[in-house]
N, C-alpha and C. Protein backbone atom coordinates (compact mmCIF):
# COMPACT_ATOMS: atom_id res chain seq x y z
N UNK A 1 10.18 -12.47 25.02
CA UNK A 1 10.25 -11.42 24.01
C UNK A 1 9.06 -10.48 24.21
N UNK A 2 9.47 -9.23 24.54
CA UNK A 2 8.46 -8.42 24.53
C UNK A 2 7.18 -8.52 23.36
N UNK A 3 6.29 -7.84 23.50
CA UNK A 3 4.88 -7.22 22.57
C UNK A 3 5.27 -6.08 22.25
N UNK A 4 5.30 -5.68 20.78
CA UNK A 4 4.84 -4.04 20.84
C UNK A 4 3.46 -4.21 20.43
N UNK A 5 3.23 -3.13 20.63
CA UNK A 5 2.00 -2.93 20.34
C UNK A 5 1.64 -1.34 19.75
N UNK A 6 0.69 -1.59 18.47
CA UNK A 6 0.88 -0.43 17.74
C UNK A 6 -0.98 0.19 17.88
N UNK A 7 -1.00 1.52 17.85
CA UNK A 7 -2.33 2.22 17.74
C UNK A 7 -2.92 1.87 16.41
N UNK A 8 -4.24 1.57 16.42
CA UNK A 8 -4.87 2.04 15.39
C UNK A 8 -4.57 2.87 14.44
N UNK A 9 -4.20 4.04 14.73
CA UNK A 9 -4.14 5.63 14.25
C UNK A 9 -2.73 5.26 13.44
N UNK A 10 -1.86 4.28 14.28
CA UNK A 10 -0.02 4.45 13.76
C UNK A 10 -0.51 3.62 12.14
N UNK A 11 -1.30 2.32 12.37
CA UNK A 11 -1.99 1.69 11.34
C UNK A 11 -2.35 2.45 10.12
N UNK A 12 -3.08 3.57 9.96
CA UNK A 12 -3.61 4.08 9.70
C UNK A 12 -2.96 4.85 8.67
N UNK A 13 -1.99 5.84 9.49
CA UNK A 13 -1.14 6.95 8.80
C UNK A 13 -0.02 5.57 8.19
N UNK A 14 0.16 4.44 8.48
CA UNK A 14 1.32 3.78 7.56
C UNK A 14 0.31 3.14 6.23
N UNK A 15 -0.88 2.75 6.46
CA UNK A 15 -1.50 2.45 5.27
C UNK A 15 -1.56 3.13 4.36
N UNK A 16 -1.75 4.54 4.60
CA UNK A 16 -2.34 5.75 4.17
C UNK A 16 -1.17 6.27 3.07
N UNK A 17 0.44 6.13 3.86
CA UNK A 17 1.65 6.20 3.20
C UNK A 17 2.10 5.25 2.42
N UNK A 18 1.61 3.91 2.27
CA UNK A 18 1.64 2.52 1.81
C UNK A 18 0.65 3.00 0.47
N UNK A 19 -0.17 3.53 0.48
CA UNK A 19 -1.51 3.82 -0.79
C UNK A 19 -1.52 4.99 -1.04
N UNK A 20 -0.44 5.92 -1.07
CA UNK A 20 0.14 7.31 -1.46
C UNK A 20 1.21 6.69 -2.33
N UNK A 21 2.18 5.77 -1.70
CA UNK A 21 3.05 5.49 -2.15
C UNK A 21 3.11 4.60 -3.26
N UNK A 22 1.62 3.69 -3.50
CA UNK A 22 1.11 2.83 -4.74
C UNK A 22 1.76 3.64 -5.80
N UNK A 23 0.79 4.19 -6.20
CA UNK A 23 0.78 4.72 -7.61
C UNK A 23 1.50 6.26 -7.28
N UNK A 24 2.22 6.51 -8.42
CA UNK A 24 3.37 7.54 -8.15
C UNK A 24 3.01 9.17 -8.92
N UNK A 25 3.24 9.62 -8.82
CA UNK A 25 2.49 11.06 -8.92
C UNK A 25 2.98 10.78 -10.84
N UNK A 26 4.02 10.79 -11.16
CA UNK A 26 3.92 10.26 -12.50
C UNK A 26 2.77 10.33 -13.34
N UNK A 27 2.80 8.76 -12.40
CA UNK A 27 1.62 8.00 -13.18
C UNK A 27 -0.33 8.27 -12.64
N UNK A 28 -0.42 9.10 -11.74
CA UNK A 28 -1.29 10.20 -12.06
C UNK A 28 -1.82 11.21 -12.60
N UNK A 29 -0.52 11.77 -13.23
CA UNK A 29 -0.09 13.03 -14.08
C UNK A 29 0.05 12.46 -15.41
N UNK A 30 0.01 10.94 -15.52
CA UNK A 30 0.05 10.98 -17.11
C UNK A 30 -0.43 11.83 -17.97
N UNK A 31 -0.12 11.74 -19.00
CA UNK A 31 -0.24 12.97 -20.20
C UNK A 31 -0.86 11.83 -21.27
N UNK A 32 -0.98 10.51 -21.02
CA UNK A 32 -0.92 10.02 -22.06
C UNK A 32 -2.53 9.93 -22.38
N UNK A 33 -3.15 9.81 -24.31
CA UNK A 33 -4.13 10.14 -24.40
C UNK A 33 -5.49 8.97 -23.50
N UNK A 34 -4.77 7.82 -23.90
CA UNK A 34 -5.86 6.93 -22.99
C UNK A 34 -6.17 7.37 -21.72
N UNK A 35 -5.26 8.08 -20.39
CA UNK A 35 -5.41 8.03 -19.33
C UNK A 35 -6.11 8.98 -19.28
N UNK A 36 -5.82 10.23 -19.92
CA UNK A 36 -7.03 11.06 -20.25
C UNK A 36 -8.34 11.15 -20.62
N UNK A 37 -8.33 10.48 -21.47
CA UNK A 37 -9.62 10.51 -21.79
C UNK A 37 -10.44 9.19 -21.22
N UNK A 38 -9.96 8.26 -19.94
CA UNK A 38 -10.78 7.62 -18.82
C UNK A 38 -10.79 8.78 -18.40
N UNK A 39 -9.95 9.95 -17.48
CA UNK A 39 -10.80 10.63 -16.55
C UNK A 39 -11.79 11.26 -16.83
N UNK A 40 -11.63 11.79 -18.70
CA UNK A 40 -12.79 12.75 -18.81
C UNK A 40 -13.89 11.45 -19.08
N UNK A 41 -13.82 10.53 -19.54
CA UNK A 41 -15.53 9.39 -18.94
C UNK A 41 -16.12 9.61 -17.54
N UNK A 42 -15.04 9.57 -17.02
CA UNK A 42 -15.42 9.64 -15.64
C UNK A 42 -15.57 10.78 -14.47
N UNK A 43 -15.69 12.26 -15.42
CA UNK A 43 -15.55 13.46 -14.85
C UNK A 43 -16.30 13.57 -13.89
N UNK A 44 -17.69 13.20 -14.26
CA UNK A 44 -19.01 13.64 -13.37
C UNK A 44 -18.56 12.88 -11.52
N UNK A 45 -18.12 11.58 -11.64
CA UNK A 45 -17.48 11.36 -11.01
C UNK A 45 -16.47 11.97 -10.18
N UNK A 46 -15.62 12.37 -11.10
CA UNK A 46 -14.35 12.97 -10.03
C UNK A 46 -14.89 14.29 -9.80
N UNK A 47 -16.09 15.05 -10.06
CA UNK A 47 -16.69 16.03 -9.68
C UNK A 47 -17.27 15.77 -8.30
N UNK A 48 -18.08 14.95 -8.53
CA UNK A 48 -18.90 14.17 -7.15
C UNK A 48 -18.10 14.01 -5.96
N UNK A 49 -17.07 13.98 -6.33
CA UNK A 49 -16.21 13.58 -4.80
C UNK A 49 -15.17 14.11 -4.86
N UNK A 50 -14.90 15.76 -5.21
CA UNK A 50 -14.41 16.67 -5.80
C UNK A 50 -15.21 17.72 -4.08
N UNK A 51 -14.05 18.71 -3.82
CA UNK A 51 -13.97 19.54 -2.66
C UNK A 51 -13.95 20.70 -3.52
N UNK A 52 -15.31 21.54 -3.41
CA UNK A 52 -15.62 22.78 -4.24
C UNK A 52 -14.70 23.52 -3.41
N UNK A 53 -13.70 24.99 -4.17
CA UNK A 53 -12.86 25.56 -3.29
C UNK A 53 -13.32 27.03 -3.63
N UNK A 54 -13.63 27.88 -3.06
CA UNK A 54 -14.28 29.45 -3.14
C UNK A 54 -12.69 30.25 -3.13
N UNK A 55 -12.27 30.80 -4.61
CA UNK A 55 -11.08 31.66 -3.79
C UNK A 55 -10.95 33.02 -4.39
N UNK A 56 -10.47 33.73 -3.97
CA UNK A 56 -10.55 35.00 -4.11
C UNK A 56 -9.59 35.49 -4.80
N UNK A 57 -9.45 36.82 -5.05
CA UNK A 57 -9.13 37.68 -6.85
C UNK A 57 -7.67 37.74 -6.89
N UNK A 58 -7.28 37.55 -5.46
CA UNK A 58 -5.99 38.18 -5.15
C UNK A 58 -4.85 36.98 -4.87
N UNK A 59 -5.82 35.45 -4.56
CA UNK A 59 -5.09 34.20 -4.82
C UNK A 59 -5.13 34.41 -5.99
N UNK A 60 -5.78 34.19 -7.20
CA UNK A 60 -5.64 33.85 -8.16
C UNK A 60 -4.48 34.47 -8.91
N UNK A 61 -5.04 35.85 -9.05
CA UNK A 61 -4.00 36.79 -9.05
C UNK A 61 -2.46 36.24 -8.78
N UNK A 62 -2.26 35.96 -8.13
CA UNK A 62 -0.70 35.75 -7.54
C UNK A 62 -0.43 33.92 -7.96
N UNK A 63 -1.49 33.53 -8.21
CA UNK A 63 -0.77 32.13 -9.28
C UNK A 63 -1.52 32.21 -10.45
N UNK A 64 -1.76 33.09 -10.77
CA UNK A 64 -2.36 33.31 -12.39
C UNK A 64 -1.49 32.58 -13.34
N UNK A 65 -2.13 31.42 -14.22
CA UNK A 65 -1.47 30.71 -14.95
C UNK A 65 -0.39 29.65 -14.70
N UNK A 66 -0.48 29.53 -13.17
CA UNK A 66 0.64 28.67 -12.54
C UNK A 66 -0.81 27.01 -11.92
N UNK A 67 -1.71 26.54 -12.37
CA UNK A 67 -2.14 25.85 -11.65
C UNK A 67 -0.82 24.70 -10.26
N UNK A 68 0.01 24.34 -11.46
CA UNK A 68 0.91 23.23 -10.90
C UNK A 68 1.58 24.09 -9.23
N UNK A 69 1.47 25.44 -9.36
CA UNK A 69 2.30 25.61 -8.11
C UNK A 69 0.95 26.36 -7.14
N UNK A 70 -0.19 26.44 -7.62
CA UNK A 70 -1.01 26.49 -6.58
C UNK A 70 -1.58 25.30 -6.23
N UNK A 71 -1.35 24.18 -6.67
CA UNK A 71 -2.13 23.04 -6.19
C UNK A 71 -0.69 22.76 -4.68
N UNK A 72 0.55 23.09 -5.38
CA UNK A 72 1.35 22.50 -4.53
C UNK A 72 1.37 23.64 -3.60
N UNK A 73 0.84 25.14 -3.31
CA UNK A 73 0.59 25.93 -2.19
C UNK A 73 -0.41 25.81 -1.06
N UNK A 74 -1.24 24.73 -2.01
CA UNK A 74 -2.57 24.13 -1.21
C UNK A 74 -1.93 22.78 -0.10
N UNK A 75 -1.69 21.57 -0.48
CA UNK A 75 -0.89 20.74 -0.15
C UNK A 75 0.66 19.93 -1.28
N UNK A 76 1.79 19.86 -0.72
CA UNK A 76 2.47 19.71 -2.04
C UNK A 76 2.32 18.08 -2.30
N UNK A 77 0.57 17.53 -1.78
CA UNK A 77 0.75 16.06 -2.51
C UNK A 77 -0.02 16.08 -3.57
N UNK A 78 -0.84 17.44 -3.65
CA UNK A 78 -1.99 18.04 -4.47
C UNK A 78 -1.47 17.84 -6.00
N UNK A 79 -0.27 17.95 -6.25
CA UNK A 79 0.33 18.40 -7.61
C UNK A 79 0.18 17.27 -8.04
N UNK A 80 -0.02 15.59 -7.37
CA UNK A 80 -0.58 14.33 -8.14
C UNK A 80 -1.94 14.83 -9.29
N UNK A 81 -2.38 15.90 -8.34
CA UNK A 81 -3.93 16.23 -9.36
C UNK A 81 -3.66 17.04 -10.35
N UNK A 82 -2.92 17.31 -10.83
CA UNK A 82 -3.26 18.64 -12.02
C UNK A 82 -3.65 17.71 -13.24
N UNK A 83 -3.49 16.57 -13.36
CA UNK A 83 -4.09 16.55 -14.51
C UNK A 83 -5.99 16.12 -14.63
N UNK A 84 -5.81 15.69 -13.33
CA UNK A 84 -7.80 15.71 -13.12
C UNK A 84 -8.44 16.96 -12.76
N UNK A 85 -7.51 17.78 -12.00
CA UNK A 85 -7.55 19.10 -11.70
C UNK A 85 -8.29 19.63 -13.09
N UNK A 86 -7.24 19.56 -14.05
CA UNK A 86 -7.86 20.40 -15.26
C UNK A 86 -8.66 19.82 -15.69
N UNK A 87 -9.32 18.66 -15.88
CA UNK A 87 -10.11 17.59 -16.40
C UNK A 87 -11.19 18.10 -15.80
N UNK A 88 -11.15 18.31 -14.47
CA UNK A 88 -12.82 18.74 -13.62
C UNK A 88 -13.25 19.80 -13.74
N UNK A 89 -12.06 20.19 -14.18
CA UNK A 89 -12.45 21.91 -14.17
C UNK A 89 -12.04 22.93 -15.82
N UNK A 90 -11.63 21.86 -16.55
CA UNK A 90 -12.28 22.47 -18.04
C UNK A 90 -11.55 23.09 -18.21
N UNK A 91 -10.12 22.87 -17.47
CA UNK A 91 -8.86 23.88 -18.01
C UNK A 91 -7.94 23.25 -19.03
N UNK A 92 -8.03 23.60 -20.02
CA UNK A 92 -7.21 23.04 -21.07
C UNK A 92 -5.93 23.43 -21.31
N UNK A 93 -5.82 24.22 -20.51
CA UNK A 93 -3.87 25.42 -20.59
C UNK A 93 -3.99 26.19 -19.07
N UNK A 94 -2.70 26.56 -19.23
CA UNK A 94 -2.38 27.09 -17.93
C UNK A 94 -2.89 28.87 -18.22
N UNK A 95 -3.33 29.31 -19.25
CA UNK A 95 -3.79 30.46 -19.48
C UNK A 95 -5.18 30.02 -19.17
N UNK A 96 -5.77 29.40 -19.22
CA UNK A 96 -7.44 29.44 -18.43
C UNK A 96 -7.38 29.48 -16.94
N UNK A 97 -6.24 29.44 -16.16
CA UNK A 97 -6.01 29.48 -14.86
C UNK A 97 -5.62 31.00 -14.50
N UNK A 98 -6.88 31.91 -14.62
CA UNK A 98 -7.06 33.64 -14.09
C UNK A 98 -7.78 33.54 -12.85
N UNK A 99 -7.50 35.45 -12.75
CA UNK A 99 -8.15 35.93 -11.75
C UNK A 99 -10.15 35.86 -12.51
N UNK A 100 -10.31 35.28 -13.20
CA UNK A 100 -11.50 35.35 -13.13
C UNK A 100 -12.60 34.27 -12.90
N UNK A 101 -11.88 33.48 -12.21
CA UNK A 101 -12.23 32.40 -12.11
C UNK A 101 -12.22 32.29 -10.46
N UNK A 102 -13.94 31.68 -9.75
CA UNK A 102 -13.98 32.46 -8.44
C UNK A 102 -14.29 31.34 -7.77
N UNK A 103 -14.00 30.06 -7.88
CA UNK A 103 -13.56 28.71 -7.37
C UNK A 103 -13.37 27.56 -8.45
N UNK A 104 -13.21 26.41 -7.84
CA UNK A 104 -13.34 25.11 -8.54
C UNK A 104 -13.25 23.79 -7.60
N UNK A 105 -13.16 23.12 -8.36
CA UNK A 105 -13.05 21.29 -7.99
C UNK A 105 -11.90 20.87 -7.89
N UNK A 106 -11.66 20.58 -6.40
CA UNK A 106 -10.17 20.03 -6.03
C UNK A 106 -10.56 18.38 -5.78
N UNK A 107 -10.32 17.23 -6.85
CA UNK A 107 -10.19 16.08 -6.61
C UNK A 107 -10.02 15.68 -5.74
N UNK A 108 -10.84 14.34 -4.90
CA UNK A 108 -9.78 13.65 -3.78
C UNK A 108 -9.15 13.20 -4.68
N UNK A 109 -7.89 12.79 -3.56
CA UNK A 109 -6.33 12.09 -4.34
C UNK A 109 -6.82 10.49 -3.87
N UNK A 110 -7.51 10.20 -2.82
CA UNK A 110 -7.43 9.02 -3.02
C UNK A 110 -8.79 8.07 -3.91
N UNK A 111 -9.85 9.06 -4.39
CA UNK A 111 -10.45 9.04 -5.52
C UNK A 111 -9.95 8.66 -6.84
N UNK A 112 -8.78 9.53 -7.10
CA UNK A 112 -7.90 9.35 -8.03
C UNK A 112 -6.99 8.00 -8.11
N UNK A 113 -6.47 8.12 -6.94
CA UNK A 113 -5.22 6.62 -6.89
C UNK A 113 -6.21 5.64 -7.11
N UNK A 114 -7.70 5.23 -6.90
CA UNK A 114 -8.23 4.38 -7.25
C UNK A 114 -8.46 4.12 -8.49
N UNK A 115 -9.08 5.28 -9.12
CA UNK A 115 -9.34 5.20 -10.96
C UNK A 115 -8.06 4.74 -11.02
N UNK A 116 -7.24 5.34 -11.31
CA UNK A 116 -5.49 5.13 -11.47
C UNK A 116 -5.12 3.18 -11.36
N UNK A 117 -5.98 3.03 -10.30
CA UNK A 117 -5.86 1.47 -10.50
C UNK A 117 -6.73 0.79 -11.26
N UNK A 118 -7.64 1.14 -11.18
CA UNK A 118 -9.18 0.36 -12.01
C UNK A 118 -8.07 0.71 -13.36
N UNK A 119 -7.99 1.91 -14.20
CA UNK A 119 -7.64 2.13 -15.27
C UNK A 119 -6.26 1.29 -15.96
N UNK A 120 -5.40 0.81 -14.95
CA UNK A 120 -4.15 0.12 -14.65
C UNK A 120 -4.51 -1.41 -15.46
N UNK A 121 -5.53 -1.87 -14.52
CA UNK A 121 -6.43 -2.83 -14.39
C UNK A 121 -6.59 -3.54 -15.68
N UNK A 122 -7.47 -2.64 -16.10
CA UNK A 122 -8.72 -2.36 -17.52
C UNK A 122 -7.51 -2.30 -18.74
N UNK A 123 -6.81 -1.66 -18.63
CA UNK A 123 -5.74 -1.86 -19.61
C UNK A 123 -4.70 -3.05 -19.57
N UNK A 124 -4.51 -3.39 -18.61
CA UNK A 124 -3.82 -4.88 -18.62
C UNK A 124 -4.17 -5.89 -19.48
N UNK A 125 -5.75 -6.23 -19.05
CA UNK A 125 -7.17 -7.13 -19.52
C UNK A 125 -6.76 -6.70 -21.04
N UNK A 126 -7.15 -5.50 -21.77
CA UNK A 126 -7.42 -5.33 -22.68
C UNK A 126 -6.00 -5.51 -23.51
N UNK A 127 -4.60 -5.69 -22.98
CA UNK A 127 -3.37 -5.45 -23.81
C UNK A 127 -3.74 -7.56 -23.79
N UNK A 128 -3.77 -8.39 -22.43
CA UNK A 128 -3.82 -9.49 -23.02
C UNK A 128 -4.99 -9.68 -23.81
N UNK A 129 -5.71 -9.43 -24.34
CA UNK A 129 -6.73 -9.65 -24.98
C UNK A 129 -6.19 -9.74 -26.54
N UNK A 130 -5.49 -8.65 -26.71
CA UNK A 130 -4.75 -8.52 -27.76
C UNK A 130 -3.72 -9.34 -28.61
């Protein structure tokens, strides 16, 4: 019987799709108040390891008030972030998303899928506790 034999790299991009595929954009995007208000505990954090983005009058301009479809013009796995998106960046409505606003904090996602588990976690513990 033959060997296959797989690259590092093939490893890599299937883990990578294996821990994309964990936790589901959903349940990143919760709305719900607990999940919220862990990220904002943990803002300074998702700031820290947060990709400052410089953009100009005329992006904004053209998704003015649309965060959800410029995150997905950036990459469309980005749209997992809008709700830390706004969390890092102090947007409370899609009307704080103007042309006057001359960058921000794009979350890592796999920053996120981690809280997303710790928070998973932490609430499990605390429902048996109950």
């Amino acid at each position: 019987m033959p060997t296959i034999l797989t690259s590092d790299s093939d490893r890599n991009i299937h883990c990578t799709d294996t821990l994309s595929n964990t936790i589901s954009s959903e349940a990143l995007n919760d709305s719900s108040e607990s999940w919220i208000q862990y990220l904002r505990d943990h803002r300074s954090i998702i700031r820290a390891t947060s990709t400052y983005i410089d953009v100009n009058e005329s992006t904004m301009i053209k998704y003015r008030y649309r965060i959800r479809k410029y995150l997905n013009s950036v990459n469309n796995s980005y749209v997992q972030l809008e709700t830390a998106f706004r969390i890092v960046n102090r947007l409370h409505s899609d009307e704080d998303f103007t042309e006057n606003l001359t960058g921000f904090y794009l979350p890592n996602l796999n920053r996120i899928i981690e809280m997303r588990k710790m928070y998973t976690t932490l609430k499990s513990k605390i429902n048996k506790m109950n």
